[in-house]
C-alpha atoms as a PDB file:
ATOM      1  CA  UNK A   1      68.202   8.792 -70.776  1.00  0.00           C
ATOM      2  CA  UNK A   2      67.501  12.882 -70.487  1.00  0.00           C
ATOM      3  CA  UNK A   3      69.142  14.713 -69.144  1.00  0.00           C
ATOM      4  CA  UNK A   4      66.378  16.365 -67.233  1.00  0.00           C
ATOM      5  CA  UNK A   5      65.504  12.803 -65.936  1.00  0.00           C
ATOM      6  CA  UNK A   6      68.843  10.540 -65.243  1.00  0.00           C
ATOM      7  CA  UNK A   7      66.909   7.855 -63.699  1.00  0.00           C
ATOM      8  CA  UNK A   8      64.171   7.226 -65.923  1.00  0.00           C
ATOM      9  CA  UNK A   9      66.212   4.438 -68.161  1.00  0.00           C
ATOM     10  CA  UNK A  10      66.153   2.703 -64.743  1.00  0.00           C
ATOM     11  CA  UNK A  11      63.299   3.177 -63.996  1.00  0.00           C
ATOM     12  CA  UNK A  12      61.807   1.570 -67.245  1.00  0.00           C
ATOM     13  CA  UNK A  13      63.629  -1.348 -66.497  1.00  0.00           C
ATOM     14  CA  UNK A  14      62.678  -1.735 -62.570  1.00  0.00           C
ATOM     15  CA  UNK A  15      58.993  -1.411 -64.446  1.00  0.00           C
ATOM     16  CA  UNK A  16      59.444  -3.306 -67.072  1.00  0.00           C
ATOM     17  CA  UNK A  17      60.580  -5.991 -64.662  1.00  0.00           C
ATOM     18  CA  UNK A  18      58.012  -5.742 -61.966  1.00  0.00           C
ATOM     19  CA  UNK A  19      55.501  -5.667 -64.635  1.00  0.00           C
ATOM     20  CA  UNK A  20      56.062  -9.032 -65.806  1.00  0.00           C
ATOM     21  CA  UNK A  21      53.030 -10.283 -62.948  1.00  0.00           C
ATOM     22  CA  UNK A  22      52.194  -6.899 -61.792  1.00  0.00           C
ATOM     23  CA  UNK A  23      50.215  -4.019 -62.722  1.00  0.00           C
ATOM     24  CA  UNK A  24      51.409  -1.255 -60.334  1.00  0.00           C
ATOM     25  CA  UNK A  25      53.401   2.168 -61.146  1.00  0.00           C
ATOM     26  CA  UNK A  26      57.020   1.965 -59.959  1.00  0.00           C
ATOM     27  CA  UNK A  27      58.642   5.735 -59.469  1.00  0.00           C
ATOM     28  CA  UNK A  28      62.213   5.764 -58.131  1.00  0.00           C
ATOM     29  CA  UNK A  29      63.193   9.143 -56.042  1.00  0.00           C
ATOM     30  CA  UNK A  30      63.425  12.729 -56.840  1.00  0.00           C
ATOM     31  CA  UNK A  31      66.012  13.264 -59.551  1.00  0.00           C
ATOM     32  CA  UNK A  32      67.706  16.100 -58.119  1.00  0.00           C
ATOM     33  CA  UNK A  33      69.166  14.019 -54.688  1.00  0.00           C
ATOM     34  CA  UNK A  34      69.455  10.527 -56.069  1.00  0.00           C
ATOM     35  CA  UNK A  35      70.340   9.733 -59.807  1.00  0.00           C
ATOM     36  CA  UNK A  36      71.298   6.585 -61.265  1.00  0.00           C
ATOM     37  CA  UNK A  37      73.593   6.346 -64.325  1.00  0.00           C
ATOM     38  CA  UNK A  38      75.793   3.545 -66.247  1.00  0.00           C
ATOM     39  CA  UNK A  39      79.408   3.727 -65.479  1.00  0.00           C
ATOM     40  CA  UNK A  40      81.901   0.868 -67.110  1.00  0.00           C
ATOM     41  CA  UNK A  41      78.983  -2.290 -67.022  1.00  0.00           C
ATOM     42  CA  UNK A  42      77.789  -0.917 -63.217  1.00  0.00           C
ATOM     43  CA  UNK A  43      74.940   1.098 -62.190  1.00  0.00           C
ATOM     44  CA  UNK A  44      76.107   4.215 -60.294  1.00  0.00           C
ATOM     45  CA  UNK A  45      74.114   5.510 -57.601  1.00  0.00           C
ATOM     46  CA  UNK A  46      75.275   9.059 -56.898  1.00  0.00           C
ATOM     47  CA  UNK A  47      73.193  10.909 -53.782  1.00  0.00           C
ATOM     48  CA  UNK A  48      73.680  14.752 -53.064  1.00  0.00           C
ATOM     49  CA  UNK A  49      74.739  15.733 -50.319  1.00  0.00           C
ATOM     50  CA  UNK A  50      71.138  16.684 -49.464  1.00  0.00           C
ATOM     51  CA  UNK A  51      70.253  13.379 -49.391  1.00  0.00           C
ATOM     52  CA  UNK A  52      72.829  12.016 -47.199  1.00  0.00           C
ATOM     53  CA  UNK A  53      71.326  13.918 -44.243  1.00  0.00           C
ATOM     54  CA  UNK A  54      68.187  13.005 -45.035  1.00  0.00           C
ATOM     55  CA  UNK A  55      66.237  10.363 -42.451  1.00  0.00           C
ATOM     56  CA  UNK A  56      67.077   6.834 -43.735  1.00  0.00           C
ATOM     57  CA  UNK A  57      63.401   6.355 -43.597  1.00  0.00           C
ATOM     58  CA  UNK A  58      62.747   9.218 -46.526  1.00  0.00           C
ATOM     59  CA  UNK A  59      62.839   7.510 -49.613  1.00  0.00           C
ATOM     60  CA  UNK A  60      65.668   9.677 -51.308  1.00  0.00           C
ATOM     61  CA  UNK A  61      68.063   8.449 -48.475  1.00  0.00           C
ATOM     62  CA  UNK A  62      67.153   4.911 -48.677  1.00  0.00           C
ATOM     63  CA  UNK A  63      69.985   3.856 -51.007  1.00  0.00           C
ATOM     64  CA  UNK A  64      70.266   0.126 -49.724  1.00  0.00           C
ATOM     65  CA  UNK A  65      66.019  -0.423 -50.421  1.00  0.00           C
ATOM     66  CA  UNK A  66      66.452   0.751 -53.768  1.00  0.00           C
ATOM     67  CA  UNK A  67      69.909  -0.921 -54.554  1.00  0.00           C
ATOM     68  CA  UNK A  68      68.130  -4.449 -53.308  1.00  0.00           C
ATOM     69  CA  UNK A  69      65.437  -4.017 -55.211  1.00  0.00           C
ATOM     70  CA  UNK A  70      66.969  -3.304 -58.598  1.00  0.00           C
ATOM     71  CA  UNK A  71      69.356  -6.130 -57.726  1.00  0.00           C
ATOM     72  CA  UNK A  72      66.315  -8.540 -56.614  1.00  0.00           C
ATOM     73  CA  UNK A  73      64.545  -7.985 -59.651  1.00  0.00           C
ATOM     74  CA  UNK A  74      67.151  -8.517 -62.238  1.00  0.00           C
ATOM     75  CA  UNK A  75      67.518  -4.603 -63.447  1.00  0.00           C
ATOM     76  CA  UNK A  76      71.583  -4.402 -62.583  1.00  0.00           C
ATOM     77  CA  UNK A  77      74.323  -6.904 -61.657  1.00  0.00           C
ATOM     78  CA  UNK A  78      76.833  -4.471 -59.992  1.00  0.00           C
ATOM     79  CA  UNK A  79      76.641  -1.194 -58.318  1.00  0.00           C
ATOM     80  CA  UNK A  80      78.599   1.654 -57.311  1.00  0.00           C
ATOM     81  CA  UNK A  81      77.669   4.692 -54.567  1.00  0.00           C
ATOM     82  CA  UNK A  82      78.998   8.149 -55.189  1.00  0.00           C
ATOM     83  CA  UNK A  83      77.996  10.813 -53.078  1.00  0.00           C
ATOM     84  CA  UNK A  84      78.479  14.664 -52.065  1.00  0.00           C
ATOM     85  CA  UNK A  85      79.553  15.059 -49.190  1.00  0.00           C
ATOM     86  CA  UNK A  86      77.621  17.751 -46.689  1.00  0.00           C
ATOM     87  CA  UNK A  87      78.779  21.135 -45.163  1.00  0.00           C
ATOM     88  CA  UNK A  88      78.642  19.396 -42.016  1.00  0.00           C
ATOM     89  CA  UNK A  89      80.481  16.102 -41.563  1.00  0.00           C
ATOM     90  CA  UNK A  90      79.414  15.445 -37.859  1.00  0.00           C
ATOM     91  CA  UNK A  91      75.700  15.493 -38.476  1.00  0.00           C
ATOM     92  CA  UNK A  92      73.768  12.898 -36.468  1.00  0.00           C
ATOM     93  CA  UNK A  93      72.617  11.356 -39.883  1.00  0.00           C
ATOM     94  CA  UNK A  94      75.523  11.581 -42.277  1.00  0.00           C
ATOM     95  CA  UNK A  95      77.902   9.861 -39.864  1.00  0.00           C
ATOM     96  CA  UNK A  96      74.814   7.012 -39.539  1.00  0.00           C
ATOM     97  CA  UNK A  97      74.804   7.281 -43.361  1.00  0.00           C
ATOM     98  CA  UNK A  98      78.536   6.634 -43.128  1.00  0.00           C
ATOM     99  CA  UNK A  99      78.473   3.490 -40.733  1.00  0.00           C
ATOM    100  CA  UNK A 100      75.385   1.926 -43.057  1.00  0.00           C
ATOM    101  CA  UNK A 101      77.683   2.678 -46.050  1.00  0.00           C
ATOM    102  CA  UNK A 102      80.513   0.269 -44.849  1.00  0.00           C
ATOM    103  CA  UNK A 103      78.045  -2.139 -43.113  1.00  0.00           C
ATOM    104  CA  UNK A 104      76.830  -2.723 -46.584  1.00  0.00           C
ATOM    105  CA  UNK A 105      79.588  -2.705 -48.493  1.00  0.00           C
ATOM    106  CA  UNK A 106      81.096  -5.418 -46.245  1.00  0.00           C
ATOM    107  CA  UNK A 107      77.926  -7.700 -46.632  1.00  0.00           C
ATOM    108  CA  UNK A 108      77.037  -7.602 -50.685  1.00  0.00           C
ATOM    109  CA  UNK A 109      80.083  -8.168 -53.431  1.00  0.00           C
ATOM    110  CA  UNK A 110      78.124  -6.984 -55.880  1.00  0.00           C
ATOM    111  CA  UNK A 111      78.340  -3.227 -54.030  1.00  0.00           C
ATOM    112  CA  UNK A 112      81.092  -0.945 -53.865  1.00  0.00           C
ATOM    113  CA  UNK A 113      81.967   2.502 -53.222  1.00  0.00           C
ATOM    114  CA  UNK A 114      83.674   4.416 -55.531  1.00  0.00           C
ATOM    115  CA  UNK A 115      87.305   5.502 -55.654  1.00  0.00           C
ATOM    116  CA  UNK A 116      86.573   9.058 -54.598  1.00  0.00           C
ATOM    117  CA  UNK A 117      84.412   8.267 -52.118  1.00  0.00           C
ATOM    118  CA  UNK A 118      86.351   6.180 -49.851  1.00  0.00           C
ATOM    119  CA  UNK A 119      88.388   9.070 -48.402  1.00  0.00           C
ATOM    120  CA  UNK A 120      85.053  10.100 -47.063  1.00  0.00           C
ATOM    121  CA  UNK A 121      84.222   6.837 -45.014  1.00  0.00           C
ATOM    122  CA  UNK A 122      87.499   7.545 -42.866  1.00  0.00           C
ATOM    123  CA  UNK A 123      85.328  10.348 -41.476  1.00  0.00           C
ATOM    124  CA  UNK A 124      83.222   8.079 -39.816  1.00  0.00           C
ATOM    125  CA  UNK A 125      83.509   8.641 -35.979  1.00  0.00           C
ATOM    126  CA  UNK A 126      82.265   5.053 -35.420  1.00  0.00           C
ATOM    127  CA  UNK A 127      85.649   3.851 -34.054  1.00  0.00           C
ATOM    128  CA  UNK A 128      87.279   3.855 -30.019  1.00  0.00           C
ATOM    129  CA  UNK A 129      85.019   3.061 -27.044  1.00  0.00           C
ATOM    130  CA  UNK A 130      81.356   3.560 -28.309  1.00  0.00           C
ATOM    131  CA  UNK A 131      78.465   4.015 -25.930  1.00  0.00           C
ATOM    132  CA  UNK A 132      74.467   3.083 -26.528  1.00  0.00           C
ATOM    133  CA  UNK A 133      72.440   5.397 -24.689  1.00  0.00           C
ATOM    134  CA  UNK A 134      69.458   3.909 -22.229  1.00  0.00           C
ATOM    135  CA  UNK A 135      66.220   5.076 -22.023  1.00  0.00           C
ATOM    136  CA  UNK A 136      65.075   7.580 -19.741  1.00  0.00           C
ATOM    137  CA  UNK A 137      61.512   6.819 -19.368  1.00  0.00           C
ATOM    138  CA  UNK A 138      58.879   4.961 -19.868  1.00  0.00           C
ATOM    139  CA  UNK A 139      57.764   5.377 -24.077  1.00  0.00           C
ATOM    140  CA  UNK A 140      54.949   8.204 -24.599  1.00  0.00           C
ATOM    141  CA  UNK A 141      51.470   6.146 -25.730  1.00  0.00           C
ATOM    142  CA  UNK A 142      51.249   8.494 -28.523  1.00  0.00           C
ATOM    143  CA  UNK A 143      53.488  12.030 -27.901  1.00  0.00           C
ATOM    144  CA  UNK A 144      51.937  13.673 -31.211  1.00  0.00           C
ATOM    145  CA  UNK A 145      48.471  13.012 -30.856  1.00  0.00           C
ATOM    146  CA  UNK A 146      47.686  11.886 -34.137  1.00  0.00           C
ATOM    147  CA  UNK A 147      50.494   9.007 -35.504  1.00  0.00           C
ATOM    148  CA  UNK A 148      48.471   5.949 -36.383  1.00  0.00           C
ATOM    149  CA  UNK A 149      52.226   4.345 -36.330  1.00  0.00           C
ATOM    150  CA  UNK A 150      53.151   5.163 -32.839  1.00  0.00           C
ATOM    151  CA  UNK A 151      49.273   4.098 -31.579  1.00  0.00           C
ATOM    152  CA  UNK A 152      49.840   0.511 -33.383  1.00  0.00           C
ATOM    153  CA  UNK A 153      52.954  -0.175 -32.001  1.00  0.00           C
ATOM    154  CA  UNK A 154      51.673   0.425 -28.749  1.00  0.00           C
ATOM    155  CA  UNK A 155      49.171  -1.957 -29.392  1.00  0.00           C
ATOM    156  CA  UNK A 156      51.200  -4.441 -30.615  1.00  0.00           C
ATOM    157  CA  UNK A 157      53.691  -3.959 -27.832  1.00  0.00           C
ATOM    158  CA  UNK A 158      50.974  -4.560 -25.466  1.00  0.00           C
ATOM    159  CA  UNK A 159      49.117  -7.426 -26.922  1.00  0.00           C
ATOM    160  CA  UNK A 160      49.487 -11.181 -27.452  1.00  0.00           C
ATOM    161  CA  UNK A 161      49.769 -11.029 -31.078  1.00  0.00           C
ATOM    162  CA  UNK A 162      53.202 -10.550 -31.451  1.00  0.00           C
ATOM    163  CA  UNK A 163      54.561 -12.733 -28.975  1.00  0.00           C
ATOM    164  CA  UNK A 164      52.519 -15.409 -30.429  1.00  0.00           C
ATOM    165  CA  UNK A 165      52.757 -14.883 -34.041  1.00  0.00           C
ATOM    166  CA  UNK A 166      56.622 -14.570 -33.049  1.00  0.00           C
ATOM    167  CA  UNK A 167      56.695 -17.207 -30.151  1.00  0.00           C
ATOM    168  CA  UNK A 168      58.434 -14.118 -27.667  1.00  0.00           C
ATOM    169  CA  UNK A 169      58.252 -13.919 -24.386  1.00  0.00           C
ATOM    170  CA  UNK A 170      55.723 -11.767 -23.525  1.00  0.00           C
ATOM    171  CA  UNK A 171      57.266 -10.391 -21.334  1.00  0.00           C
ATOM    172  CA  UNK A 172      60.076  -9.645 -23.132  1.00  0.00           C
ATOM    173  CA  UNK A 173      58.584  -7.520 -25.427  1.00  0.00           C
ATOM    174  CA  UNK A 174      59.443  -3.776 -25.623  1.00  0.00           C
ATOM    175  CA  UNK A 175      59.246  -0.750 -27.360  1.00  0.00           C
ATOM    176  CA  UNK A 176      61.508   2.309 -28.466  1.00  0.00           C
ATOM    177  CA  UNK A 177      64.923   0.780 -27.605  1.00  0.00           C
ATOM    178  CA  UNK A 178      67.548   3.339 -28.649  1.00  0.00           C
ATOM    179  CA  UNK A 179      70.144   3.875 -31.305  1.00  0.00           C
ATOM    180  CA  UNK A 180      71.869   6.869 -30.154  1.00  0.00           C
ATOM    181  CA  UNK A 181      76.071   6.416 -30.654  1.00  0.00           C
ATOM    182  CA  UNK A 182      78.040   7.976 -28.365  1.00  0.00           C
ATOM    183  CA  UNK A 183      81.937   8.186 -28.413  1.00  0.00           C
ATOM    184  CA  UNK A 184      83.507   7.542 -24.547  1.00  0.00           C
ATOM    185  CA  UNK A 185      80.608   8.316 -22.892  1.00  0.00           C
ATOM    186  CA  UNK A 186      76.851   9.297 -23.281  1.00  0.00           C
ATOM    187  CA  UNK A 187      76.729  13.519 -23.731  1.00  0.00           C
ATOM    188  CA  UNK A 188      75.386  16.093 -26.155  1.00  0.00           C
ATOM    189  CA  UNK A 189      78.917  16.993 -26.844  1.00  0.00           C
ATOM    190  CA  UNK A 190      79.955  13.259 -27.418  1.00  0.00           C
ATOM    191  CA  UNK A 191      76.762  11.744 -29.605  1.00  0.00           C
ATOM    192  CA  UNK A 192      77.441  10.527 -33.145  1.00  0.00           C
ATOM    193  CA  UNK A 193      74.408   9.536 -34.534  1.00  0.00           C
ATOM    194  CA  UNK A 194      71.295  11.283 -33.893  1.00  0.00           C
ATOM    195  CA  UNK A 195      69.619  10.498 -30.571  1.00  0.00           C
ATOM    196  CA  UNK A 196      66.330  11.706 -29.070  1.00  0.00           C
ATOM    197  CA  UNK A 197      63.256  10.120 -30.338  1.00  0.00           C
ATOM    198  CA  UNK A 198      66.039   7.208 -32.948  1.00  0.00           C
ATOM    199  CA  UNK A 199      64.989   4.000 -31.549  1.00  0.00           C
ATOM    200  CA  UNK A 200      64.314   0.959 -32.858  1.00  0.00           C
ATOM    201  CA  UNK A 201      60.041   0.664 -33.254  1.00  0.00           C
ATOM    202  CA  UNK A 202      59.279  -3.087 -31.508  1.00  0.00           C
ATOM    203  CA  UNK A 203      61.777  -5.343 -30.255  1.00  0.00           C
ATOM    204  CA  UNK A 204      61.383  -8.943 -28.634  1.00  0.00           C
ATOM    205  CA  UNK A 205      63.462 -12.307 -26.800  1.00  0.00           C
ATOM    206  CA  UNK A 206      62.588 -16.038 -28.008  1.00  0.00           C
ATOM    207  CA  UNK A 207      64.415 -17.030 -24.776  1.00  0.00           C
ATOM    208  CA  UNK A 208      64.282 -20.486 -26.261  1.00  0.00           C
ATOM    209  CA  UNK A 209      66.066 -19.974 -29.315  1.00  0.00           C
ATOM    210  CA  UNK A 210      68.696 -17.452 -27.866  1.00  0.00           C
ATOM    211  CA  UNK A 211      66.902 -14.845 -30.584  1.00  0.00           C
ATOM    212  CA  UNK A 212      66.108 -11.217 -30.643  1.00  0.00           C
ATOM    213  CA  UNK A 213      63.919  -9.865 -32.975  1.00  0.00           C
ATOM    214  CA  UNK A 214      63.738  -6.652 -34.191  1.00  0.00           C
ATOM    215  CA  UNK A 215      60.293  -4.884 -35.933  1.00  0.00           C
ATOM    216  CA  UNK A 216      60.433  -2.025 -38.227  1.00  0.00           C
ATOM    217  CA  UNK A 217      56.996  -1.244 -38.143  1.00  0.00           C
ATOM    218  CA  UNK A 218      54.951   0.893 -40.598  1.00  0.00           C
ATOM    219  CA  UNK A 219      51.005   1.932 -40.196  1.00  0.00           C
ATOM    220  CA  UNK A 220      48.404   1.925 -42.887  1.00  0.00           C
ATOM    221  CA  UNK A 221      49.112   4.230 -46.017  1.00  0.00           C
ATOM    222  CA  UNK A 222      53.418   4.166 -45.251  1.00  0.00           C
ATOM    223  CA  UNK A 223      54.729   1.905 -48.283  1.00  0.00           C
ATOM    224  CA  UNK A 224      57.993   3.597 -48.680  1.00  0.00           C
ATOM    225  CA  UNK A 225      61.228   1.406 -49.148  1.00  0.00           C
ATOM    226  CA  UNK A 226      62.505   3.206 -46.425  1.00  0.00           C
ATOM    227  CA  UNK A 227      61.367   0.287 -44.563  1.00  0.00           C
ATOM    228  CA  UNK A 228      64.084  -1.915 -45.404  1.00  0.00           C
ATOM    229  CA  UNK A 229      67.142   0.687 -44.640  1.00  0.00           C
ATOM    230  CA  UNK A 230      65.669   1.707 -41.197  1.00  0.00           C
ATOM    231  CA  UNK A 231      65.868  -2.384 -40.621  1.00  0.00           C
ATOM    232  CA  UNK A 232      69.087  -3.028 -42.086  1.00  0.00           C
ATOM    233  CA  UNK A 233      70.627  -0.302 -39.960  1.00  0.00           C
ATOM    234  CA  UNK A 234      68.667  -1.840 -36.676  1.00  0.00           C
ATOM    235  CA  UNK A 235      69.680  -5.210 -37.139  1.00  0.00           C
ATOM    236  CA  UNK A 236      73.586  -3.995 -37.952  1.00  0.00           C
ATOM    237  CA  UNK A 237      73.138  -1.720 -35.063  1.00  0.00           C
ATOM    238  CA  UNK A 238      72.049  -4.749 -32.431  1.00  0.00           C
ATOM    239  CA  UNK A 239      74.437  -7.023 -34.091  1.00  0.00           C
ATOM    240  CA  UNK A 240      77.268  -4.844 -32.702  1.00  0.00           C
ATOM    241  CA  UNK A 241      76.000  -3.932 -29.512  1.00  0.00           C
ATOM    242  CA  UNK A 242      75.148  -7.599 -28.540  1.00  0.00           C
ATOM    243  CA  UNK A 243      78.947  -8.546 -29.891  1.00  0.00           C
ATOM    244  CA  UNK A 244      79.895  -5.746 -27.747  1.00  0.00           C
ATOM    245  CA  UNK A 245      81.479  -3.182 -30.314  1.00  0.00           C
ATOM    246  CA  UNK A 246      79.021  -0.814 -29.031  1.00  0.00           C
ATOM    247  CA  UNK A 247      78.665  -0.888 -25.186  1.00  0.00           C
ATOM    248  CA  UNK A 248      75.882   0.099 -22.463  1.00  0.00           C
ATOM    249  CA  UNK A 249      76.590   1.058 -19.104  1.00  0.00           C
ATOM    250  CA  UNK A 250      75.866  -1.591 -16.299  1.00  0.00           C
ATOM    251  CA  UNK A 251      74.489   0.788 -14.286  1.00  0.00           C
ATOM    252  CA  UNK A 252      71.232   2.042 -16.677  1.00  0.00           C
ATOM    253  CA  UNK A 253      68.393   0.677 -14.587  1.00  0.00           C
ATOM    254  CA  UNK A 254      65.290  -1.650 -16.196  1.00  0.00           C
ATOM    255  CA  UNK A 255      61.887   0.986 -17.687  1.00  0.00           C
ATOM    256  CA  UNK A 256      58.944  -0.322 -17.997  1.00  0.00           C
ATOM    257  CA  UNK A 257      57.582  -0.631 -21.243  1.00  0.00           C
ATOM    258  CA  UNK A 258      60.777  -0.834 -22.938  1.00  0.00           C
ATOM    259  CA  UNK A 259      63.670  -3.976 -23.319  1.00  0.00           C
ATOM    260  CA  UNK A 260      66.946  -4.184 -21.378  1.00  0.00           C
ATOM    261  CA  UNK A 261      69.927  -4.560 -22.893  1.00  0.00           C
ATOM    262  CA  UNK A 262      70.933  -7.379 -20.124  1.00  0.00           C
ATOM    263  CA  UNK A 263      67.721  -8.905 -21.785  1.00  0.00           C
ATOM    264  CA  UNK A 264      70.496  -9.142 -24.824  1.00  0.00           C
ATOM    265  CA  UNK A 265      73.167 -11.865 -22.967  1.00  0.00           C
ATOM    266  CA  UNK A 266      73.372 -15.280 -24.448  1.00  0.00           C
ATOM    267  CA  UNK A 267      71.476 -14.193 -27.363  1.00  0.00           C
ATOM    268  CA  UNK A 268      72.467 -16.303 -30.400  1.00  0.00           C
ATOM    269  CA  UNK A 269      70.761 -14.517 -33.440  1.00  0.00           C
ATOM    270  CA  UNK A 270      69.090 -11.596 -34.870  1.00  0.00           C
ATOM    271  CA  UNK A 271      65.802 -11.863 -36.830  1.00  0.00           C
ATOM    272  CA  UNK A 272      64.947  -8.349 -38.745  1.00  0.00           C
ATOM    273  CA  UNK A 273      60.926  -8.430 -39.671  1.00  0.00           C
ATOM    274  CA  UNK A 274      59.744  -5.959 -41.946  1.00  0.00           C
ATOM    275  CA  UNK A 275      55.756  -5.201 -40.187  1.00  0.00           C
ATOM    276  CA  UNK A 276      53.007  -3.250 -42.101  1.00  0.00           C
ATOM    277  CA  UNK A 277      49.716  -4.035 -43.489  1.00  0.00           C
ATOM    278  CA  UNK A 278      50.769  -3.013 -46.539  1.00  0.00           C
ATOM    279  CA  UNK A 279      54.345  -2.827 -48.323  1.00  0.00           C
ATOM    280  CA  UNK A 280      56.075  -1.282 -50.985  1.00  0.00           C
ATOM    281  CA  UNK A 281      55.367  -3.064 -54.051  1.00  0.00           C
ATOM    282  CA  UNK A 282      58.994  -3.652 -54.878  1.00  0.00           C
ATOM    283  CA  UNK A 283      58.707  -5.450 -51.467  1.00  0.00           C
ATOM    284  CA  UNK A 284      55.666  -8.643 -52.835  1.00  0.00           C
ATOM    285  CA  UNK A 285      57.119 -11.554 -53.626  1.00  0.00           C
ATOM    286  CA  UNK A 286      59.935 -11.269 -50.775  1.00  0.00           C
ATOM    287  CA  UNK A 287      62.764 -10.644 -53.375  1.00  0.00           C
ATOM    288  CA  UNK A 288      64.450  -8.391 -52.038  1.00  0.00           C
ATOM    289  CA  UNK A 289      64.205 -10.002 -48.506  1.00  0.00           C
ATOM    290  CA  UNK A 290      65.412 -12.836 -49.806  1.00  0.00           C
ATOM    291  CA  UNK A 291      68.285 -11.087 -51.178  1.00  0.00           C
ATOM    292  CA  UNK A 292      69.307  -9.585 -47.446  1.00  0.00           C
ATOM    293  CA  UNK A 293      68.989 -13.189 -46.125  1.00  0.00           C
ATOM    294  CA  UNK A 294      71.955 -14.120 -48.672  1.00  0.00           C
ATOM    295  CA  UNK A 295      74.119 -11.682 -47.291  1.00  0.00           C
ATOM    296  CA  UNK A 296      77.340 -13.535 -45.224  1.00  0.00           C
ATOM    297  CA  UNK A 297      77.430 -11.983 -42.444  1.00  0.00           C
ATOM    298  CA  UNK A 298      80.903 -12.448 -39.914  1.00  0.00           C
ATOM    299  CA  UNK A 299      80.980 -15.310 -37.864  1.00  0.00           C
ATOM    300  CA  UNK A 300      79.772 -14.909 -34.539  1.00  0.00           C
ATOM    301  CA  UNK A 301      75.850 -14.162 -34.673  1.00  0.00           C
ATOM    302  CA  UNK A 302      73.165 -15.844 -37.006  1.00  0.00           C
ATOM    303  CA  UNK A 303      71.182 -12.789 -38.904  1.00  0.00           C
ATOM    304  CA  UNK A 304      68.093 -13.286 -40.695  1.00  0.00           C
ATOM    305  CA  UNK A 305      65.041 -11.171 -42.499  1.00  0.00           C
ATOM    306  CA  UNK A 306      61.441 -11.605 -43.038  1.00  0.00           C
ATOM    307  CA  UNK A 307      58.545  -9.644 -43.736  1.00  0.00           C
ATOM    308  CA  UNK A 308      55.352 -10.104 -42.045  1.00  0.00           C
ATOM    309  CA  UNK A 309      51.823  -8.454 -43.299  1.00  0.00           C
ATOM    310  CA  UNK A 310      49.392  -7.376 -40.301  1.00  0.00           C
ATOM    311  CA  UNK A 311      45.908  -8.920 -40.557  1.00  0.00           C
ATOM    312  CA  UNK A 312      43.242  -5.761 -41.072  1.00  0.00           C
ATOM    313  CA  UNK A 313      41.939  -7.243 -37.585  1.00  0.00           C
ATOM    314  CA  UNK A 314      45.157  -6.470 -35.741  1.00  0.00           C
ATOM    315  CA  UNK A 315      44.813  -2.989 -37.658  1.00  0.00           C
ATOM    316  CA  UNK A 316      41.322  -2.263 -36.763  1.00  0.00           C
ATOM    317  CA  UNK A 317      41.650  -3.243 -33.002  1.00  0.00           C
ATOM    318  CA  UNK A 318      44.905  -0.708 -32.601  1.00  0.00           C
ATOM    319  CA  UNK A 319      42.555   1.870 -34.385  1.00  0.00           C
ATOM    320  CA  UNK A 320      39.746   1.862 -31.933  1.00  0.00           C
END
């Protein structure tokens, strides 16, 4: 391994297995903000503090996506996180960093954090009474004018296909539902992790089943494994709120376009989907999906994951 390139020993081998049946280039993130190294049998993923502020969606940030997928296909057997810590401890991101940190660690033995990091997960604000902001309006049909992402959901929020590939209630379907954290109450001054325009892409009730679902959607030519972070830190996030660690206030009234969280009593389990036309290509064979879905998670609420490719119809018709 170079020194100029600490990940490219890992990277071989996250080719090398992938390449077995496949005949696709396999790059792992910018050196500089996320470097992988051997330390006593484990793989050691150390992230600057750069990266920890990142958006969980950006590739260098996405530390569980790439941990899964050298796990799911066979390149490591342990690992370890290291990180710098940032300037700031109370940014929006880094304390979300910090909660998806320990939500991890709790669900995979094979994961740890390392002995000089720990200090730096008792910085995580996510303790006390903890508040979900509501949404204040009904969801923008496309605020930027040009996101191909933002026009399909829309689409998909509006038509059948979901709620019958999914068997939802149609109209329980909604989009946007947020993921702000707020400590006592909801404020500027009190938010934890970033607010604004974090919300979860597609969500949805099987009344039936007592199930939620929750979509982390992706439009054409977006194959990052950011994909599966964003959805591992939606479904942790709804886990909690529905088991009430993280509260909403009673009095947030119902917008249209957009799910309740009252539509969230008696609910029973939590299906994550993974949605694009096209994934990653760490993400074919559903490896690494079926490595979250072996995850134990507490007792209390049933969690699964899937991943489900859109047909180029669906694609087409939200494109026109």
């Amino acid at each position: 391994m170079s020194e100029s390139d600490p990940n490219k020993e890992n990277e071989s081998n996250l080719c090398d297995a992938y390449l077995k049946s496949k005949r696709r280039n396999i790059r792992l993130p910018d050196p500089r903000y996320f470097r992988l190294s051997s330390n006593l049998g484990k793989v050691r993923l150390s992230l600057a503090a750069e990266a920890v502020v990142r958006n969980m969606q950006d590739d260098v940030a996405a530390f569980e996506g790439w941990l899964l997928a050298l796990k799911a296909w066979g390149c490591i057997e342990n690992a370890e996180l290291h990180w710098d810590a940032p300037e700031k401890r109370n940014d929006g991101h880094y304390q979300r960093f910090l909660y998806r940190v320990t939500q991890f660690e709790k669900l995979f033995g094979w994961f740890e954090v390392v002995r000089e990091c720990r200090v730096l997960l008792g910085e995580s604000r996510v303790k006390g009474s903890l508040f979900v902001n509501t949404a204040a309006g009904t969801p923008k049909v496309n605020p930027d004018g040009k996101s191909k992402e933002t026009k399909l959901e829309k689409f998909l929020a509006d038509s059948d296909w979901l709620s019958i590939t999914f068997a939802l209630d149609k109209d329980k379907v909604g989009r946007q539902f947020p993921v702000g954290l707020f400590e006592n109450t909801v404020s500027q001054e009190t938010k934890i992790f970033t607010g604004g325009k974090s919300a979860i892409d597609l969500v949805g009730v099987e009344h039936k089943a007592k199930r939620v679902w929750v979509f982390e959607l992706k439009a054409e030519g977006n194959q990052s494994m950011g994909i599966v972070s964003e959805l591992f830190f939606y479904v942790a996030f709804m886990r909690d709120a529905i088991m009430g660690t993280f509260k909403f206030k009673d009095s947030e009234r119902c917008v249209d376009g957009r799910l309740h969280h009252r539509d969230l009593e008696l609910i029973e389990e939590i299906r994550g989907c993974l949605l694009a036309p096209k994934f990653h290509p760490l993400l074919d064979d559903n490896l690494v999906v079926d490595l979250l879905n072996n995850a134990v998670w507490p007792d209390g609420l049933k969690v699964g994951f899937c991943s489900e490719k859109l047909p180029d119809a669906i694609v087409a018709q939200a494109a026109a």
